[in-house]
PDB file of N, CA and C in Angstrom:
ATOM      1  N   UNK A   1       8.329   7.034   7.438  1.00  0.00           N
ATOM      2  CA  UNK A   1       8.636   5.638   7.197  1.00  0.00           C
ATOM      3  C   UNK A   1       7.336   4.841   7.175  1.00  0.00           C
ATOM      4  N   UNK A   2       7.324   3.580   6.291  1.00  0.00           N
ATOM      5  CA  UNK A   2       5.908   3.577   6.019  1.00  0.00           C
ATOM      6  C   UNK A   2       6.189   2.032   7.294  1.00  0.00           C
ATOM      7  N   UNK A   3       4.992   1.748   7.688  1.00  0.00           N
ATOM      8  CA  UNK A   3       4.976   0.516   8.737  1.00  0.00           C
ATOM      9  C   UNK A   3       4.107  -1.006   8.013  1.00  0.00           C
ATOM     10  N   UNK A   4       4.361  -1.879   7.803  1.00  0.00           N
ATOM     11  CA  UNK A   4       3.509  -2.808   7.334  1.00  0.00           C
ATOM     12  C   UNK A   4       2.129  -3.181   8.028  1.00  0.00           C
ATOM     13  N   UNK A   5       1.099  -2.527   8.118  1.00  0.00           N
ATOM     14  CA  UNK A   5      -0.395  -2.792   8.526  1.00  0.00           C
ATOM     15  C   UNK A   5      -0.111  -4.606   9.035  1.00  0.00           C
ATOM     16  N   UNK A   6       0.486  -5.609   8.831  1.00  0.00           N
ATOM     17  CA  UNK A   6       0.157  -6.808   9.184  1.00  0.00           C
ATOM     18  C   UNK A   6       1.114  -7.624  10.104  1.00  0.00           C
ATOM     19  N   UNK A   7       2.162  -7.074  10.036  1.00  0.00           N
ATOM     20  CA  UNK A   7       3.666  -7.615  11.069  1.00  0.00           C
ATOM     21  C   UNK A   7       4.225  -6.232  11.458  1.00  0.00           C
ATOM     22  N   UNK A   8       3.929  -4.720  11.022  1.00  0.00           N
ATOM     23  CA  UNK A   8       4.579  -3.748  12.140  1.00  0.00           C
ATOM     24  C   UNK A   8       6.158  -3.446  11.634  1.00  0.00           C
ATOM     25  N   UNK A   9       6.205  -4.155  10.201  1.00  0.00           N
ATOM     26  CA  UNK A   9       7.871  -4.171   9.681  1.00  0.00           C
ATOM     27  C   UNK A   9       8.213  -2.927   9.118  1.00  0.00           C
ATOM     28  N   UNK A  10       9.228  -2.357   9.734  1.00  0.00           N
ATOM     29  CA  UNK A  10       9.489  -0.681   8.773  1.00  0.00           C
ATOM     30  C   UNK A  10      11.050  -0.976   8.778  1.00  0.00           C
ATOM     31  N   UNK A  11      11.436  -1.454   7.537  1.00  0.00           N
ATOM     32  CA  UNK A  11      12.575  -1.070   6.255  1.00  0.00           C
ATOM     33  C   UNK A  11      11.875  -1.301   4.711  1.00  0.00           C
ATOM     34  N   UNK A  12      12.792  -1.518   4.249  1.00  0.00           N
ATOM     35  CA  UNK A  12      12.771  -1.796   2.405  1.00  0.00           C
ATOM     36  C   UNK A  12      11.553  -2.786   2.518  1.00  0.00           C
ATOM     37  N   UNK A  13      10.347  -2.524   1.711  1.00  0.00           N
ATOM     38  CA  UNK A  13       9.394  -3.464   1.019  1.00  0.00           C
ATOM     39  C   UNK A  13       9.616  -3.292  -0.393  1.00  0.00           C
ATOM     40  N   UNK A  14       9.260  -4.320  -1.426  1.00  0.00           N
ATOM     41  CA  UNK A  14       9.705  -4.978  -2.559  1.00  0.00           C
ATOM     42  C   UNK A  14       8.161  -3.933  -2.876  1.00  0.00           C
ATOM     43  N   UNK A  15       8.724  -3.361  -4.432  1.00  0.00           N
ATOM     44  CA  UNK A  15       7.726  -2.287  -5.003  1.00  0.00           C
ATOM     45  C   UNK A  15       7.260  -2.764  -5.811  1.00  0.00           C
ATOM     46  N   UNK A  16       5.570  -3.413  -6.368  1.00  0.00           N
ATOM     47  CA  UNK A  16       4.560  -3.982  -7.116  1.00  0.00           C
ATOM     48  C   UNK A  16       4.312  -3.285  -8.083  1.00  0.00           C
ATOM     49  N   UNK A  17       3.727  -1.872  -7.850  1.00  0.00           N
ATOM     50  CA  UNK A  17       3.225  -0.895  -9.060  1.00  0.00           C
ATOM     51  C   UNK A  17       2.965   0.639  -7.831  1.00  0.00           C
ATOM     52  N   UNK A  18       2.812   1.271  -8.999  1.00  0.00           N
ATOM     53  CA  UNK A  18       3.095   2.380  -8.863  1.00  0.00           C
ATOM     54  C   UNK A  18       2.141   3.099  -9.724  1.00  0.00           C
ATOM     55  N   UNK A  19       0.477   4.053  -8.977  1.00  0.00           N
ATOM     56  CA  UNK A  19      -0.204   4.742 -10.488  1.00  0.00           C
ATOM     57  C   UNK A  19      -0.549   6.074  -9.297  1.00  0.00           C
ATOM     58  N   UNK A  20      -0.935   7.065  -9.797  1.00  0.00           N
ATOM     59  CA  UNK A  20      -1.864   8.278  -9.771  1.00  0.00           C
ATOM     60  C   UNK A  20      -3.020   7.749  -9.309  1.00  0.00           C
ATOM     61  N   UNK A  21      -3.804   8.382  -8.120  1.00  0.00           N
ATOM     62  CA  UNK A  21      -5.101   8.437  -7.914  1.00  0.00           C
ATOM     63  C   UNK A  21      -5.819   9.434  -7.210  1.00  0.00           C
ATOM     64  N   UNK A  22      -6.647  10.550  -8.209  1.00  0.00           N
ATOM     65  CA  UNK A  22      -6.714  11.757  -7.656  1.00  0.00           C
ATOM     66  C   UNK A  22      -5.638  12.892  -7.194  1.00  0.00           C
ATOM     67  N   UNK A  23      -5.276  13.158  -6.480  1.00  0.00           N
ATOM     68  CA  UNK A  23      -4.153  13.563  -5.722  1.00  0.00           C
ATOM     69  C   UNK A  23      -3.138  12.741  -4.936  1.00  0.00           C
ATOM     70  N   UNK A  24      -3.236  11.540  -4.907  1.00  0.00           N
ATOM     71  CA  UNK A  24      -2.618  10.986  -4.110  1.00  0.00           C
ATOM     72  C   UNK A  24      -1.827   9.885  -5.067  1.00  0.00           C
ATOM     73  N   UNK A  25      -0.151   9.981  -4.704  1.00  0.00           N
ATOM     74  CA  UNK A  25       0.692   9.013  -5.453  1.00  0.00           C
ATOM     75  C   UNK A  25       0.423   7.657  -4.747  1.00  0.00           C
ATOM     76  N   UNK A  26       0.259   6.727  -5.407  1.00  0.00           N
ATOM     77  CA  UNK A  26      -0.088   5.638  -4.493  1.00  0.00           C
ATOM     78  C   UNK A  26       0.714   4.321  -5.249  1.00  0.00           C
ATOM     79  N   UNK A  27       1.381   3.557  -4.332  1.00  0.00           N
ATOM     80  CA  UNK A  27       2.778   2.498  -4.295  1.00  0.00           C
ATOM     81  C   UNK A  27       1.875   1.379  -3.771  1.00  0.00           C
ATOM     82  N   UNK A  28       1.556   0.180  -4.618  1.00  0.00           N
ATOM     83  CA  UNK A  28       1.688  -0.982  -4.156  1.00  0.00           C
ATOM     84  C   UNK A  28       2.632  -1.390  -3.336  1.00  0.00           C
ATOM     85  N   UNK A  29       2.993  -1.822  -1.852  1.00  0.00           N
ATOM     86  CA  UNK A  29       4.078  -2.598  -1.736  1.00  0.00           C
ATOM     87  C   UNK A  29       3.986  -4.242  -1.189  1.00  0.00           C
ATOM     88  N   UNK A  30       5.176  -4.821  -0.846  1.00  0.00           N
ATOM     89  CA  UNK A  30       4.993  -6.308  -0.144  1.00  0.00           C
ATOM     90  C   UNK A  30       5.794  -6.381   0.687  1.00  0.00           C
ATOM     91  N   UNK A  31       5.659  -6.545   2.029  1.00  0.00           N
ATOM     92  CA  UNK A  31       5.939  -6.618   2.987  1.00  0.00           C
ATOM     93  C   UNK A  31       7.030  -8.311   2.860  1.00  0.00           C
ATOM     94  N   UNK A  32       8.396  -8.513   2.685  1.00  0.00           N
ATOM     95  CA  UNK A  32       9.506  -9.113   2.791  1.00  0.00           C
ATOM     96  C   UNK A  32       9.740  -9.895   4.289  1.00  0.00           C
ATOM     97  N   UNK A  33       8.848  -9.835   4.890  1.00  0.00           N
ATOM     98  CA  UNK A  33       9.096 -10.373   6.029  1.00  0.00           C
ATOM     99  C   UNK A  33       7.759 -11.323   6.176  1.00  0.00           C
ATOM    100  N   UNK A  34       6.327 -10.507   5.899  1.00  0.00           N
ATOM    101  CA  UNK A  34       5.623 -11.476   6.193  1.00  0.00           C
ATOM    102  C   UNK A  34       4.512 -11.679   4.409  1.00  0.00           C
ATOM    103  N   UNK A  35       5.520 -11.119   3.558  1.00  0.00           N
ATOM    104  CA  UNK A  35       4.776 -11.252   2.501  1.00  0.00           C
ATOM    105  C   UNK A  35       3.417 -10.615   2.134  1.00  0.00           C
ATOM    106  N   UNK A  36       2.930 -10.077   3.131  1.00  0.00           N
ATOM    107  CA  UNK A  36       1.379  -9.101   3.091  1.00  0.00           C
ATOM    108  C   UNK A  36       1.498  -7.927   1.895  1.00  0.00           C
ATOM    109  N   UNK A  37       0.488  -7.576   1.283  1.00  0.00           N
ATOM    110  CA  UNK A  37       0.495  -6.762   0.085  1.00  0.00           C
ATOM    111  C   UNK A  37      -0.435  -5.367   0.757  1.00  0.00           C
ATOM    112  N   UNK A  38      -0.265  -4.266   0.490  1.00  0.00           N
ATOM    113  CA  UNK A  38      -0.697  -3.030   0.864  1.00  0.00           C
ATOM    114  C   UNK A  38      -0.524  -1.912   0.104  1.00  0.00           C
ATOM    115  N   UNK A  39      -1.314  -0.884   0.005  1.00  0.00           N
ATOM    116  CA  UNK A  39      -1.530   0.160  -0.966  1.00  0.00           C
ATOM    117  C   UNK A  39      -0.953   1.256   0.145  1.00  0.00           C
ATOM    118  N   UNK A  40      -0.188   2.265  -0.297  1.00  0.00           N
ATOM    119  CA  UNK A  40       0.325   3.518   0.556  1.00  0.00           C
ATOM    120  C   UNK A  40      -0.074   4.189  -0.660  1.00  0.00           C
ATOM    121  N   UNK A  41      -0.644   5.778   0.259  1.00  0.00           N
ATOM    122  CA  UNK A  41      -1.056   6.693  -0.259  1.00  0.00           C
ATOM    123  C   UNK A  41      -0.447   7.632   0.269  1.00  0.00           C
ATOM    124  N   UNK A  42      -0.516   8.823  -0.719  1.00  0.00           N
ATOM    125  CA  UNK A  42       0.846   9.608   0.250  1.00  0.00           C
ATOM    126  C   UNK A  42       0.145  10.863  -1.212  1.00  0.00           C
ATOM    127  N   UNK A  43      -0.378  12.062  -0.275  1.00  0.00           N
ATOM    128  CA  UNK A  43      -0.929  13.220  -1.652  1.00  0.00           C
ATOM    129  C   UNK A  43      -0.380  14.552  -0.069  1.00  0.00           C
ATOM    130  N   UNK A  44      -0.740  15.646  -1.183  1.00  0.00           N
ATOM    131  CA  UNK A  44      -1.164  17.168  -0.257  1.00  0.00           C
ATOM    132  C   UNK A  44      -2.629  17.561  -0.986  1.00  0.00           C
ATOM    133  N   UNK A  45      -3.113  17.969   0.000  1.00  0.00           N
ATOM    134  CA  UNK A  45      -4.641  18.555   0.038  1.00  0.00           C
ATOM    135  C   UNK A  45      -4.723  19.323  -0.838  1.00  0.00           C
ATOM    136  N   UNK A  46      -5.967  20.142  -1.302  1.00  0.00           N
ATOM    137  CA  UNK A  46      -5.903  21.538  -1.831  1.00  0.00           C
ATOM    138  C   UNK A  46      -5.809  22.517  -1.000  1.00  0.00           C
ATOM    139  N   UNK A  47      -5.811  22.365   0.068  1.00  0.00           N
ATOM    140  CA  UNK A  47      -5.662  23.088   1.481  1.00  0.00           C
ATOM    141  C   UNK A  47      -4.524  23.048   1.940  1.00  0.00           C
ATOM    142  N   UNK A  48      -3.526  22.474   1.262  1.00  0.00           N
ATOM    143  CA  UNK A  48      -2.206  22.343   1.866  1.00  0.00           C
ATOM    144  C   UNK A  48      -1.817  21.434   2.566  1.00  0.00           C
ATOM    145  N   UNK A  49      -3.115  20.650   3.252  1.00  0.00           N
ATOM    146  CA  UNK A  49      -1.959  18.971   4.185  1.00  0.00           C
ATOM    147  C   UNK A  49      -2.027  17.918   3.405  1.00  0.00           C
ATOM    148  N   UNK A  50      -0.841  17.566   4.417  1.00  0.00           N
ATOM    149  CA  UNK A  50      -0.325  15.958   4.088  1.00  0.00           C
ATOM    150  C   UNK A  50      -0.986  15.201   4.351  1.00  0.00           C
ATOM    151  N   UNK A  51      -1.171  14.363   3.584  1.00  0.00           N
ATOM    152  CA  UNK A  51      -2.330  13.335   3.608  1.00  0.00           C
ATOM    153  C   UNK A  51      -1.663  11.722   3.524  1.00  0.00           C
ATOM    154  N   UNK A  52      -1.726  11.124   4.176  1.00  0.00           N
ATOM    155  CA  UNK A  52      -0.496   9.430   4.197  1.00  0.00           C
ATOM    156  C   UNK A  52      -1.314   8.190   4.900  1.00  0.00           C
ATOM    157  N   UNK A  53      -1.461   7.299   4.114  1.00  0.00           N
ATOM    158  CA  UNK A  53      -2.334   6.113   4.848  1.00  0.00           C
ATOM    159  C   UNK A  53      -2.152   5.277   3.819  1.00  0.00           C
ATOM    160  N   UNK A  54      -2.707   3.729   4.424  1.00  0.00           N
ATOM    161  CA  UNK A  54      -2.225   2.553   4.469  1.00  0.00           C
ATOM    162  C   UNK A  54      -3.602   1.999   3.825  1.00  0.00           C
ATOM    163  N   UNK A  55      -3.702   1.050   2.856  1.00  0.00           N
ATOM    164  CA  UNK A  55      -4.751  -0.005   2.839  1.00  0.00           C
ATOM    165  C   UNK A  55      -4.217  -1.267   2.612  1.00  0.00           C
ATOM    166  N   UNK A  56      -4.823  -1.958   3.405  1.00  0.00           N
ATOM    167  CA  UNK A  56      -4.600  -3.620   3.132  1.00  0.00           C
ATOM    168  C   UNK A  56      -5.029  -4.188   2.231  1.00  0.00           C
ATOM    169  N   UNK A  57      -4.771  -4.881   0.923  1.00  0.00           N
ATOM    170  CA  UNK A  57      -5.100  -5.497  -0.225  1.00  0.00           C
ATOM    171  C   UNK A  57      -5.176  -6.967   0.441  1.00  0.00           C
ATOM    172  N   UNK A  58      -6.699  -7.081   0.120  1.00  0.00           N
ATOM    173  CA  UNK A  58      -6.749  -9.253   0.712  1.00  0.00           C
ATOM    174  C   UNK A  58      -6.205  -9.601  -0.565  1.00  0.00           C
ATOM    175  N   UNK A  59      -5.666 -10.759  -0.268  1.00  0.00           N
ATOM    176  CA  UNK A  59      -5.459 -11.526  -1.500  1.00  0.00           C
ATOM    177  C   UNK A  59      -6.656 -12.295  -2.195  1.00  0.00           C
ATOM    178  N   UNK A  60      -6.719 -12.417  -3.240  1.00  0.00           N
ATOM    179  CA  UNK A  60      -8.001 -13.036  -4.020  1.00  0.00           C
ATOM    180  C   UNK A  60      -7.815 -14.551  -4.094  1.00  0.00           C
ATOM    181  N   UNK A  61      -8.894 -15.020  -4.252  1.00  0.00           N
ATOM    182  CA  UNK A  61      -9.724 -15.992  -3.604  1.00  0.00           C
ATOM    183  C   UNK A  61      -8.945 -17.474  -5.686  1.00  0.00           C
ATOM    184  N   UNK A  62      -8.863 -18.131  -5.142  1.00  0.00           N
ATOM    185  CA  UNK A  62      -8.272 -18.991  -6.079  1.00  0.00           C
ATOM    186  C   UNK A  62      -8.877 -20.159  -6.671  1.00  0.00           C
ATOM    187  N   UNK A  63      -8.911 -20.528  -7.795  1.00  0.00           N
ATOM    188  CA  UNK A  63      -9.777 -21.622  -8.294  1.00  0.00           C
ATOM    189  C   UNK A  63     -10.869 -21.319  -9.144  1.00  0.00           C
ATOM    190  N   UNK A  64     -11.317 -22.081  -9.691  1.00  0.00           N
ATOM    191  CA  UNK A  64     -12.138 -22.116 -10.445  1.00  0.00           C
ATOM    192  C   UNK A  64     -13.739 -21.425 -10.831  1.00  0.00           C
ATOM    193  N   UNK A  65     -14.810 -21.187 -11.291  1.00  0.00           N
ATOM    194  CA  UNK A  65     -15.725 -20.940 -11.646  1.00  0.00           C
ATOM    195  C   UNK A  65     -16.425 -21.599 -10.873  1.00  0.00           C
ATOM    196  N   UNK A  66     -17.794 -21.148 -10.502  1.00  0.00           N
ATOM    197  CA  UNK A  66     -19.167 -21.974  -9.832  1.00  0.00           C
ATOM    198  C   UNK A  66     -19.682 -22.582 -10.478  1.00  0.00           C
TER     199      UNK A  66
END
C-alpha cells in the first residue's frame, strides 16, 4: 500500500500519469486529502528484488519571467 510522503494517507490517490523509467513502472499520484503530488516507483532488479519508493514532486514556482 503506497503511504503519502506528506500527510501519511494510505487509500485511493487520484492517478496523474503513468510512464516507464528504466526498470521501474512509475505512477504520478495526488494525495486527495492533502493534495501533495508524488512519484511511486515500483520495478524488480536484475537480481531479482523488489524495488518500491516514493519521491516528492515540489510544485513549481508561478509567474512570470525576470
Amino acid at each position: 500500500m503506497v503511504k503519502c510522503p506528506y500527510c501519511s494517507f494510505e487509500n485511493e490517490f487520484r492517478l496523474l500519469r503513468v510512464w516507464r523509467f528504466r526498470f521501474y513502472d512509475v505512477r504520478m499520484l495526488e494525495c486527495p486529502r492533502c493534495g501533495g503530488k508524488f512519484n511511486h516507483y515500483v520495478g524488480v532488479t536484475s537480481r531479482g528484488g523488489r524495488s518500491e519508493f516514493v519521491i516528492r514532486v515540489r510544485p513549481r514556482a508561478s509567474g512570470g519571467s525576470r
